[in-house]
C-alpha atoms as a PDB file:
ATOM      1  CA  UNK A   1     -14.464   7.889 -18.831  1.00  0.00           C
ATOM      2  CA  UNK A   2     -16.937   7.214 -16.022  1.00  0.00           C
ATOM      3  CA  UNK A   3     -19.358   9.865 -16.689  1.00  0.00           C
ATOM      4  CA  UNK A   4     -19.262   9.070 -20.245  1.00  0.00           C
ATOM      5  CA  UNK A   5     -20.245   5.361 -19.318  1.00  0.00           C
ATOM      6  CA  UNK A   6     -22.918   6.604 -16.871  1.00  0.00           C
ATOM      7  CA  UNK A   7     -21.423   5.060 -14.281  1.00  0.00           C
ATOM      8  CA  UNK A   8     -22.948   6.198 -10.683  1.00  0.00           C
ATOM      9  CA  UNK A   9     -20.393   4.811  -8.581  1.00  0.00           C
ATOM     10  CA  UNK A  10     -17.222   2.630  -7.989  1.00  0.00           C
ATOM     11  CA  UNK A  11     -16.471   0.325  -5.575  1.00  0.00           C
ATOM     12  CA  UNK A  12     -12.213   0.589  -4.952  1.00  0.00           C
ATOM     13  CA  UNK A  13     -10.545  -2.455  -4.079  1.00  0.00           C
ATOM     14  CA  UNK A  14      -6.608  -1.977  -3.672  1.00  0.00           C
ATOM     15  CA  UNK A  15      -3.247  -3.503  -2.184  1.00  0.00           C
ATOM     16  CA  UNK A  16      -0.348  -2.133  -1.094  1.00  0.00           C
ATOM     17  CA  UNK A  17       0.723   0.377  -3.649  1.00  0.00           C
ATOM     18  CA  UNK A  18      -2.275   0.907  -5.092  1.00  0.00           C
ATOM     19  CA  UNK A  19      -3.853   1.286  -1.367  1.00  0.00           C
ATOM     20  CA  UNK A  20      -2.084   4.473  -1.923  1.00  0.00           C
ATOM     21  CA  UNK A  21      -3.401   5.899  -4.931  1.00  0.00           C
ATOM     22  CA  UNK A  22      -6.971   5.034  -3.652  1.00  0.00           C
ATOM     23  CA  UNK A  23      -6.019   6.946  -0.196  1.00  0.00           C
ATOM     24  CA  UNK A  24      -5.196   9.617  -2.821  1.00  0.00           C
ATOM     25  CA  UNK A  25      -8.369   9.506  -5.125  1.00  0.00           C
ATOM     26  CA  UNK A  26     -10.980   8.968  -2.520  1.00  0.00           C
ATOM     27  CA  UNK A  27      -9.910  11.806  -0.207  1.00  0.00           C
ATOM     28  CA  UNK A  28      -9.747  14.401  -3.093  1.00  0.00           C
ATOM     29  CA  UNK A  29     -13.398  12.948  -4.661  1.00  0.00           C
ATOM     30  CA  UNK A  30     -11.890  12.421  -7.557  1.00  0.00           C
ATOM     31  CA  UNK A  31     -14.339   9.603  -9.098  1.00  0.00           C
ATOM     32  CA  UNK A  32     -17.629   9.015  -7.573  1.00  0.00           C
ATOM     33  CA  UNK A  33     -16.511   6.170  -4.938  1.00  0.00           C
ATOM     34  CA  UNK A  34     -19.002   4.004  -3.359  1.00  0.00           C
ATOM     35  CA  UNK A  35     -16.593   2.065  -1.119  1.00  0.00           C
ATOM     36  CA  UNK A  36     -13.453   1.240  -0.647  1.00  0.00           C
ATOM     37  CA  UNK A  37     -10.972  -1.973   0.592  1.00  0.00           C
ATOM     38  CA  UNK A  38      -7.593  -1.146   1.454  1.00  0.00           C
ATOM     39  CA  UNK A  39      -5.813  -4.391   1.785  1.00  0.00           C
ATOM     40  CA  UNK A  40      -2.256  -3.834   3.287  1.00  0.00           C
ATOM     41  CA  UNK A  41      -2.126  -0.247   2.136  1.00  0.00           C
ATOM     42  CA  UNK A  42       0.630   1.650   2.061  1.00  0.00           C
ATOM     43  CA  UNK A  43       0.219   5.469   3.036  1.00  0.00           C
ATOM     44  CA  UNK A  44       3.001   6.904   5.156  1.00  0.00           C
ATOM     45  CA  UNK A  45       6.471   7.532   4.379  1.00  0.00           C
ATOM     46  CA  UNK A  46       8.589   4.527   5.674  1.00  0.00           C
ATOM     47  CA  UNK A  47      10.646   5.511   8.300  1.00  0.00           C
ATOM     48  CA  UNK A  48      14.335   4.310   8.135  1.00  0.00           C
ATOM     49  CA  UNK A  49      16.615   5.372  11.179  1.00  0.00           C
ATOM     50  CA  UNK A  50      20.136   7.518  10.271  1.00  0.00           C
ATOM     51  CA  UNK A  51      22.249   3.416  10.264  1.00  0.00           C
ATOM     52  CA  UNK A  52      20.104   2.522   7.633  1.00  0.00           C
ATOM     53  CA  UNK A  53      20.909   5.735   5.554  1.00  0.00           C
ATOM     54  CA  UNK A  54      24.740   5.445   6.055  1.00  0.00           C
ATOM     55  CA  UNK A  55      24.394   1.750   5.091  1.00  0.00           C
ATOM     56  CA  UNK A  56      23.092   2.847   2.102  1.00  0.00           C
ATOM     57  CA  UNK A  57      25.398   5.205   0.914  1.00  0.00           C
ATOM     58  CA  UNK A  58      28.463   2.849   1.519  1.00  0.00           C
ATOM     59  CA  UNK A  59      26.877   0.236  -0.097  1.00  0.00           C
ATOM     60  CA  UNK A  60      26.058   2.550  -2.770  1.00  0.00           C
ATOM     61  CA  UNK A  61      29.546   3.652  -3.261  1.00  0.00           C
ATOM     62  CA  UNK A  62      31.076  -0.116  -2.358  1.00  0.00           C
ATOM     63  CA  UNK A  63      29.004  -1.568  -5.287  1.00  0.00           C
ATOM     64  CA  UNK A  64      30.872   0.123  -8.086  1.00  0.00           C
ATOM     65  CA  UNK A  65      33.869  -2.858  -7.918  1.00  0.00           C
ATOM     66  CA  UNK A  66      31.130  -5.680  -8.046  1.00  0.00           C
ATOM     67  CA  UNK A  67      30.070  -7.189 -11.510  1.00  0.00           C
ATOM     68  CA  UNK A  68      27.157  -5.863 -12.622  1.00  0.00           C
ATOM     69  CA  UNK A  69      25.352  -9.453 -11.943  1.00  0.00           C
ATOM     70  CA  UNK A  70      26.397  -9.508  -8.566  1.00  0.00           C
ATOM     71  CA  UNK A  71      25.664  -6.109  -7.702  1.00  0.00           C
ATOM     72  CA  UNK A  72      22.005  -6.897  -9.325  1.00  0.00           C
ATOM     73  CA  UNK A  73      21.380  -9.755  -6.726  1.00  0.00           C
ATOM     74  CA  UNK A  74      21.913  -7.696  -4.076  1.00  0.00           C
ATOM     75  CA  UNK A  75      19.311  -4.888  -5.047  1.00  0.00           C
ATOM     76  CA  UNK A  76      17.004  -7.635  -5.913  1.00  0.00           C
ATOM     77  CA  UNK A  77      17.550  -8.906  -2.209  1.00  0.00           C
ATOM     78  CA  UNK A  78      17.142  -5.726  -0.370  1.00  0.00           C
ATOM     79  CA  UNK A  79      14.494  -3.543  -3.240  1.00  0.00           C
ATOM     80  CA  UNK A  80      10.780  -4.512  -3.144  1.00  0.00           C
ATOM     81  CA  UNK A  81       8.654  -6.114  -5.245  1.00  0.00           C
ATOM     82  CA  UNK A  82       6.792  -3.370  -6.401  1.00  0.00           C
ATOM     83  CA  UNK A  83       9.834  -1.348  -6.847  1.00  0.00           C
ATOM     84  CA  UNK A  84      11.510  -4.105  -8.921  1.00  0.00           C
ATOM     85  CA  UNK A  85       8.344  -4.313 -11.061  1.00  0.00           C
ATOM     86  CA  UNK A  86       7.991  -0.694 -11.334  1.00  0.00           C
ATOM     87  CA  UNK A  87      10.127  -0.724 -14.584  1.00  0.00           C
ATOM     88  CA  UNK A  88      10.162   2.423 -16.698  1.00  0.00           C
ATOM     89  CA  UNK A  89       7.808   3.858 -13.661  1.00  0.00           C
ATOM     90  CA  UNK A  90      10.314   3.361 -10.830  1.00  0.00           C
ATOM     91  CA  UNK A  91      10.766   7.155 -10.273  1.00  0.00           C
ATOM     92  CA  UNK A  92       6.703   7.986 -10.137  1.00  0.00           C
ATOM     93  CA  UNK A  93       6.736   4.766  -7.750  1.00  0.00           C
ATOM     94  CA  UNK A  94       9.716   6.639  -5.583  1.00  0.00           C
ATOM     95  CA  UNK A  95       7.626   9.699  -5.101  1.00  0.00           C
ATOM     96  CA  UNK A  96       4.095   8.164  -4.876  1.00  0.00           C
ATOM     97  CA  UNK A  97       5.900   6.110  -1.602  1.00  0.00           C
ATOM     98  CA  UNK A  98       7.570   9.573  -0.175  1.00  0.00           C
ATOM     99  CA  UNK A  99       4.479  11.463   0.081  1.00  0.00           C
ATOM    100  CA  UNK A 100       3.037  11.561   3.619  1.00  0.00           C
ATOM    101  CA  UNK A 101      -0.766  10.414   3.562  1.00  0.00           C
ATOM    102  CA  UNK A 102      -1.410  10.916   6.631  1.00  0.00           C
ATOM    103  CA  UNK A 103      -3.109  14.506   6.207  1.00  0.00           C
ATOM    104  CA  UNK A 104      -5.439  12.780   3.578  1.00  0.00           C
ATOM    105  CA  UNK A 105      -6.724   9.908   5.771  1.00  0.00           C
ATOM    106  CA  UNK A 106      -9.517  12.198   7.500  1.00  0.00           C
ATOM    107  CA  UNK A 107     -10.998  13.617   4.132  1.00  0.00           C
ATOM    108  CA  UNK A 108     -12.105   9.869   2.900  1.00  0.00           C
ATOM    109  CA  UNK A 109     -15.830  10.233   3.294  1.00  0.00           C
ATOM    110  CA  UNK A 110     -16.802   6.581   2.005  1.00  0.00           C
ATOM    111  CA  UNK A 111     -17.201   3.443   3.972  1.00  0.00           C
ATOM    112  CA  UNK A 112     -13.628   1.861   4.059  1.00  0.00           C
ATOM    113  CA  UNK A 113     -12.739  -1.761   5.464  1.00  0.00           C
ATOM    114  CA  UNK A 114      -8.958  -1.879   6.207  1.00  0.00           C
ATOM    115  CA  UNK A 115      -7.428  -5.885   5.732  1.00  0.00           C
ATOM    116  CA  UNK A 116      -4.558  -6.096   7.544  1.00  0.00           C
ATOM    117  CA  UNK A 117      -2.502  -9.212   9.172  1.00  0.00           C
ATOM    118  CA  UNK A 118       0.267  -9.072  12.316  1.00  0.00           C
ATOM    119  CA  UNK A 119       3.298 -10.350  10.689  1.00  0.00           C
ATOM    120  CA  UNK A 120       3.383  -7.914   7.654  1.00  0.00           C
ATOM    121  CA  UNK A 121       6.875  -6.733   7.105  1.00  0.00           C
ATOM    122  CA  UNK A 122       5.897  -3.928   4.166  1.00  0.00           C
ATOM    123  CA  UNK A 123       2.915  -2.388   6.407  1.00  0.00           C
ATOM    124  CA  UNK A 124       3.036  -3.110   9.789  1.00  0.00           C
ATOM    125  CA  UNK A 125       0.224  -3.590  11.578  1.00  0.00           C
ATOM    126  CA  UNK A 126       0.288  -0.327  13.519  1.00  0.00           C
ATOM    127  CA  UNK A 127       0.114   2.068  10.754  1.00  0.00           C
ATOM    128  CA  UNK A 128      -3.482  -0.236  10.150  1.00  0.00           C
ATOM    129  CA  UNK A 129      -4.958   0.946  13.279  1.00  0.00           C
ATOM    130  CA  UNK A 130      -3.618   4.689  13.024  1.00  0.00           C
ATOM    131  CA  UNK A 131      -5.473   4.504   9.534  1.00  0.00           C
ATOM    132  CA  UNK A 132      -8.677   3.381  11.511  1.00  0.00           C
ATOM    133  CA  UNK A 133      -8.782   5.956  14.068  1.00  0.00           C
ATOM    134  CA  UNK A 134      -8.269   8.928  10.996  1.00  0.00           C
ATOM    135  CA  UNK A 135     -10.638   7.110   8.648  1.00  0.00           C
ATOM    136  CA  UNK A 136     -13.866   8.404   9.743  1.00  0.00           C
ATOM    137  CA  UNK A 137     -16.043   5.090   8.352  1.00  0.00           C
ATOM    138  CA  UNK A 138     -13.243   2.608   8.493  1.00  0.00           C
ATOM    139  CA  UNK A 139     -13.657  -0.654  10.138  1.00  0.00           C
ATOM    140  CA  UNK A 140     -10.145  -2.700  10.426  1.00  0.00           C
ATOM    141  CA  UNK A 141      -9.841  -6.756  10.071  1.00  0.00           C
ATOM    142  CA  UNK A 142      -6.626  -8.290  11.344  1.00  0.00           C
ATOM    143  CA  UNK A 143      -5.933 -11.840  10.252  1.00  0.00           C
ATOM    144  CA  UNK A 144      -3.279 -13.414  12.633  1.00  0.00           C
ATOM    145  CA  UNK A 145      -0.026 -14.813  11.422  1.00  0.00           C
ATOM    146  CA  UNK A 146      -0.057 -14.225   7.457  1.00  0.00           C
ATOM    147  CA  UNK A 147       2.205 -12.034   5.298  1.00  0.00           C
ATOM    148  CA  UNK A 148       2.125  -9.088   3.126  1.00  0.00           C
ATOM    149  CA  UNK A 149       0.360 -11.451   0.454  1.00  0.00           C
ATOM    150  CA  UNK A 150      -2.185 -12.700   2.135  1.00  0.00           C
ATOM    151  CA  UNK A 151      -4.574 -11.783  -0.598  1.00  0.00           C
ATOM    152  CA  UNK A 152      -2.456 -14.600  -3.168  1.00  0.00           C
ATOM    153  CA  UNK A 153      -1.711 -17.173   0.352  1.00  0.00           C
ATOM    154  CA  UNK A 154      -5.021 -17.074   1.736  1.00  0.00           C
ATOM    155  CA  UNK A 155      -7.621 -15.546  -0.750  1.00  0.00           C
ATOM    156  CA  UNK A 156     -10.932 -17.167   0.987  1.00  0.00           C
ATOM    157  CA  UNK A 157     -10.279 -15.398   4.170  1.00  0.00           C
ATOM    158  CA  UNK A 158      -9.869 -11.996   1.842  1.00  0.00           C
ATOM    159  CA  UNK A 159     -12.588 -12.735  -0.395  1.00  0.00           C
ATOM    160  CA  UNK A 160     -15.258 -13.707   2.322  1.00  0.00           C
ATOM    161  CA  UNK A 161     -14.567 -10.533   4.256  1.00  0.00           C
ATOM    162  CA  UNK A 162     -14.583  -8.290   1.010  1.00  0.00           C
ATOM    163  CA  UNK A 163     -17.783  -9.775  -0.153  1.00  0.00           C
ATOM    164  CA  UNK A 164     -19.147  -9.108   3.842  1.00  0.00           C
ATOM    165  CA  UNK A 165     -18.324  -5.761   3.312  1.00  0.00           C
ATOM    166  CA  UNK A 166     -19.636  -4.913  -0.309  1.00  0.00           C
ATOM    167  CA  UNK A 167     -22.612  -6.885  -0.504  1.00  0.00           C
ATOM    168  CA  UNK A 168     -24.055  -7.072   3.400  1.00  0.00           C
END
């Protein structure tokens, strides 16, 4: 579709989710990618300890004498976002989110500015400065004390750094 549009290059700007498909599309040179923002991205596997898998197997097997309405409020609670909205998709969103990026981080070869902020409970702030280190032209921004939406709470802050990046 690009080539037949004659378009030279793309500039990627992603969140979360789609942070990984990016990771995914830029390190494979799959379209011609000028730069890329990865706001908040998600790339590795999340890592749950062995409690959190046994508490999910009894409440998996507790659920089936709760009505169907209560047993929905309490996936909603503990499910995220982007799995809830996954709909018809939810089992390409399960195993985009299991594969392991990690290997793929050192084969981006465009300029990429990470947006990150501390108190991010869906990416933590660590994995951001992992994913600088194995970006080779990455450079990291860390707002202080926003959440995984920054981009919807506090869109000038986003904005003014993405246009810093694309435009300066």
């Amino acid at each position: 579709f690009l080539a037949k549009l004659e378009v030279q290059s793309i500039d990627i700007i992603s969140h979360s989710f789609g942070g990984r498909v990016a990771i995914y599309v830029t390190s494979q040179n799959l379209f011609p990618v000028g730069k890329q923002v990865l706001i908040a991205s998600g790339w590795i596997k999340p890592k749950q300890n062995k409690l959190f898998y046994i508490f999910v197997k009894i409440a998996k097997s507790v659920s089936v004498i709760f009505p169907k309405s209560i047993k929905e409020k309490l996936q909603n609670k503990f499910r995220s976002q982007d799995y809830q909205n996954a709909n018809d998709l939810k089992n390409i969103f399960l195993n985009t989110i299991s594969l392991d990026l990690t290997p793929y981080l050192k084969d981006i070869k465009v300029p990429t500015k990470l947006i990150w902020w501390t108190d991010d409970d869906q990416t933590s702030i660590s994995d951001a400065y992992i994913m600088d280190r194995e970006i080779p032209e990455s450079s990291l921004f860390v707002v202080q004390w926003w959440t995984h939406f920054i981009h919807i709470q506090n869109s000038d802050v986003v904005i003014e750094e993405i246009n810093k990046f694309l435009f300066d």
